[in-house]
Protein backbone atom coordinates (compact mmCIF):
# COMPACT_ATOMS: atom_id res chain seq x y z
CA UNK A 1 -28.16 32.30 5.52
CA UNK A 2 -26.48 31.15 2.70
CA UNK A 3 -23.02 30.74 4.86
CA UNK A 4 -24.39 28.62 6.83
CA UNK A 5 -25.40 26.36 4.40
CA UNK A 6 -22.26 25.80 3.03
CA UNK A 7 -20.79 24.68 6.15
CA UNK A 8 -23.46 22.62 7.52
CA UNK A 9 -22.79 18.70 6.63
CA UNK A 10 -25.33 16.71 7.19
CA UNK A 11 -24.63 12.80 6.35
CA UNK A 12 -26.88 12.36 4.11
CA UNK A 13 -25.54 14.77 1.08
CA UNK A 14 -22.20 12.55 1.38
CA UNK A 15 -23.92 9.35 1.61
CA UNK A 16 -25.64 10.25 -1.51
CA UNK A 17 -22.95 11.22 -3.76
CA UNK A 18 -21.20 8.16 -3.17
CA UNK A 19 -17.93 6.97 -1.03
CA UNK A 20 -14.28 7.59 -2.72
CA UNK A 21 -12.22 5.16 -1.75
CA UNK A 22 -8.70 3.16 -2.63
CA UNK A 23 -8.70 -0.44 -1.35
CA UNK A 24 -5.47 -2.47 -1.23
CA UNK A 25 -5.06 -5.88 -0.58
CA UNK A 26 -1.38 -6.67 0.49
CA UNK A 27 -1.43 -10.60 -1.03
CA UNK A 28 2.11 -11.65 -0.74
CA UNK A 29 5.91 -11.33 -1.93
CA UNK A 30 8.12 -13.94 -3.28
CA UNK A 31 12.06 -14.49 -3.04
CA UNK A 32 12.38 -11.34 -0.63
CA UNK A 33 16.50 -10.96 0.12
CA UNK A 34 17.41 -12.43 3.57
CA UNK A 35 19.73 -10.37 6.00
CA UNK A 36 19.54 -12.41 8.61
CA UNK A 37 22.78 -14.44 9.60
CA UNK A 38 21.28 -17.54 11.66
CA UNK A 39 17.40 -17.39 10.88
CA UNK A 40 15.66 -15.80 7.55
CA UNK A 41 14.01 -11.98 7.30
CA UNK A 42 10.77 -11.38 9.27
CA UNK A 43 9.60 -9.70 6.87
CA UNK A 44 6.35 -6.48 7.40
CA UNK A 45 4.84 -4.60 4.25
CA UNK A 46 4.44 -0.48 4.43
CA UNK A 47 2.19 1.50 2.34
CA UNK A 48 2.13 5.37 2.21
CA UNK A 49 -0.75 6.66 -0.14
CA UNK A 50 -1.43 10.27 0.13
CA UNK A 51 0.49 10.59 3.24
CA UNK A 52 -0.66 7.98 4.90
CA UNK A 53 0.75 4.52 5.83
CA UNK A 54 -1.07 1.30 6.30
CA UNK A 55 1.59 -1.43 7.98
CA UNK A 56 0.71 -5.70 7.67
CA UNK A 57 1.91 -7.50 10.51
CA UNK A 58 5.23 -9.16 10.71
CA UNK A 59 6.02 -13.04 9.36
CA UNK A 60 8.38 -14.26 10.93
CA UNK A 61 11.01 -16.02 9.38
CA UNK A 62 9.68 -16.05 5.70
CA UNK A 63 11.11 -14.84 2.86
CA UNK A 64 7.64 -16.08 1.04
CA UNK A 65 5.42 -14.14 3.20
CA UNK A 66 1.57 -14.21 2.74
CA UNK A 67 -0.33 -11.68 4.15
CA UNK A 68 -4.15 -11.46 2.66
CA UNK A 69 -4.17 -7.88 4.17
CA UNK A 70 -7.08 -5.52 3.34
CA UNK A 71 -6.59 -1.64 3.74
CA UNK A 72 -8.20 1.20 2.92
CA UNK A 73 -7.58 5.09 2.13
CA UNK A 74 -11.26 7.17 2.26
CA UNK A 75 -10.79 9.30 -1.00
CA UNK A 76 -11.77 13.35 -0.34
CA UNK A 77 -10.89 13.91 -3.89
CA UNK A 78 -10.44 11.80 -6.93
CA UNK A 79 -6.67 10.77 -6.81
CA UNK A 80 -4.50 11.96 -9.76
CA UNK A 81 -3.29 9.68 -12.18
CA UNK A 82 0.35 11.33 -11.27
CA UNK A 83 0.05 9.84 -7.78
CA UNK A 84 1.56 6.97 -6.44
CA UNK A 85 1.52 4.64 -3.78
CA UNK A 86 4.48 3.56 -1.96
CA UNK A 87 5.56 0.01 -0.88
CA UNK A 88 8.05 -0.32 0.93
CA UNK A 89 9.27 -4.03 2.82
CA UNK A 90 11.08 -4.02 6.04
CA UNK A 91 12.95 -6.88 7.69
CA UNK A 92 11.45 -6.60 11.59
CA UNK A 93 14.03 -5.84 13.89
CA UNK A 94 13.17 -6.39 17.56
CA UNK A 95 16.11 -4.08 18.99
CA UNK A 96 17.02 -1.48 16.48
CA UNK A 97 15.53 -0.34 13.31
CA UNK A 98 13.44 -2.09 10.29
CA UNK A 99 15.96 -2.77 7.46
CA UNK A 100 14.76 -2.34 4.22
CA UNK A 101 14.19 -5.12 2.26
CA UNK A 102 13.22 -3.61 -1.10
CA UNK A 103 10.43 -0.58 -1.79
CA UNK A 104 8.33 -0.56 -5.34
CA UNK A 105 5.75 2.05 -6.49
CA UNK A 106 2.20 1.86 -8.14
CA UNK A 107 0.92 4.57 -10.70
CA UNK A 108 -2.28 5.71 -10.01
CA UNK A 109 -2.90 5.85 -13.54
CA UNK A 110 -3.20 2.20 -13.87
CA UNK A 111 -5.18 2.13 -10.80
CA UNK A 112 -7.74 4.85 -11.84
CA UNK A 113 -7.84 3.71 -15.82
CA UNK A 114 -8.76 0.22 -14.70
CA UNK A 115 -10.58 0.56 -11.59
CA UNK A 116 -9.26 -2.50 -10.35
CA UNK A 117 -5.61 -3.29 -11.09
CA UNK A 118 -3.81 -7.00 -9.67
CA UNK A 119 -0.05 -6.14 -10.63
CA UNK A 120 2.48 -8.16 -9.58
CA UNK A 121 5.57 -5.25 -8.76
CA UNK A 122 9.45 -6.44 -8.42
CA UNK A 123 11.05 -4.20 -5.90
CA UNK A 124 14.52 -2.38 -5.93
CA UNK A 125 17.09 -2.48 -3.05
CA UNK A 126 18.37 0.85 -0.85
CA UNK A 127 20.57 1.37 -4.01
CA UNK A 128 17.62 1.33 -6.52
CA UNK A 129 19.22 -2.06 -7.74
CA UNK A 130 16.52 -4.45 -8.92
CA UNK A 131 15.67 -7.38 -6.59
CA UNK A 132 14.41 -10.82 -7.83
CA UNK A 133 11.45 -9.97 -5.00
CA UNK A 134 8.41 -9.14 -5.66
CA UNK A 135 5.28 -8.24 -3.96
CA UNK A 136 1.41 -9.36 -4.75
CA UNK A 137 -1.04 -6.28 -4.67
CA UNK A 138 -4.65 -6.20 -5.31
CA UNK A 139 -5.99 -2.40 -5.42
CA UNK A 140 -9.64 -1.41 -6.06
CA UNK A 141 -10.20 2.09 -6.63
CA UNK A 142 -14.00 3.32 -5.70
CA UNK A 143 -14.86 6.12 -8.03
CA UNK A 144 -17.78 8.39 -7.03
């Protein structure tokens, strides 16, 4: 009898112990590079947390995108604090691939220590060289 209990999930023991979850708003970026010859970047905003990737839509022409996006990563387990999300932001090619327009990282450990953590996070180029562009986050992290 007992196996069975372990495997039987009823809603109601999860509701109760309360939702894990990381919430990330994608604000904006400033003074993103422009590759474009004739017209400026159209610029789209990845995030990989955990193995997964959230993408914002594409702005076109902007190198001062806003995008006010809201996603969100259901928790299973309490993130590390060694974790960290990805950002990475792409110049929209409609034939061809994204080019990269510069790619940043969060710690976790801000994230978790704070609960709720605004940062402001300048992003390097392909080379790792450090852009004058920077991207707006706003991350909520739902504890248990």
């Amino acid at each position: 009898g007992a196996l069975v209990h372990v495997f039987s999930w009823s809603g109601k023991d999860t509701e109760e112990r309360g939702k894990m979850s990381l919430q990330i708003v994608v604000k904006s970026a400033s003074n993103l590079p422009n590759l474009e010859r004739f017209s400026k970047s159209d610029p789209m905003t990845v995030l990989v947390f955990q193995g997964v990737k959230h993408k914002t839509k594409v702005i076109s022409n902007n190198l001062d995108p806003v995008w006010d996006e809201t996603f969100e990563w259901p928790l299973q387990v309490a993130p590390s604090a060694t974790e960290v999300i990805q950002i990475e932001v792409y110049d929209h090619e409609k034939l061809g691939k994204n080019r990269l327009l510069g790619r940043g990282e969060v710690s976790m450990r801000d994230v978790v220590s704070k609960g709720r953590y605004s940062p402001s996070i300048t992003l390097k180029g392909k080379k790792g060289d450090v852009l004058k562009a920077t991207i707006s986050l706003d991350i909520t992290y739902k504890s248990p």
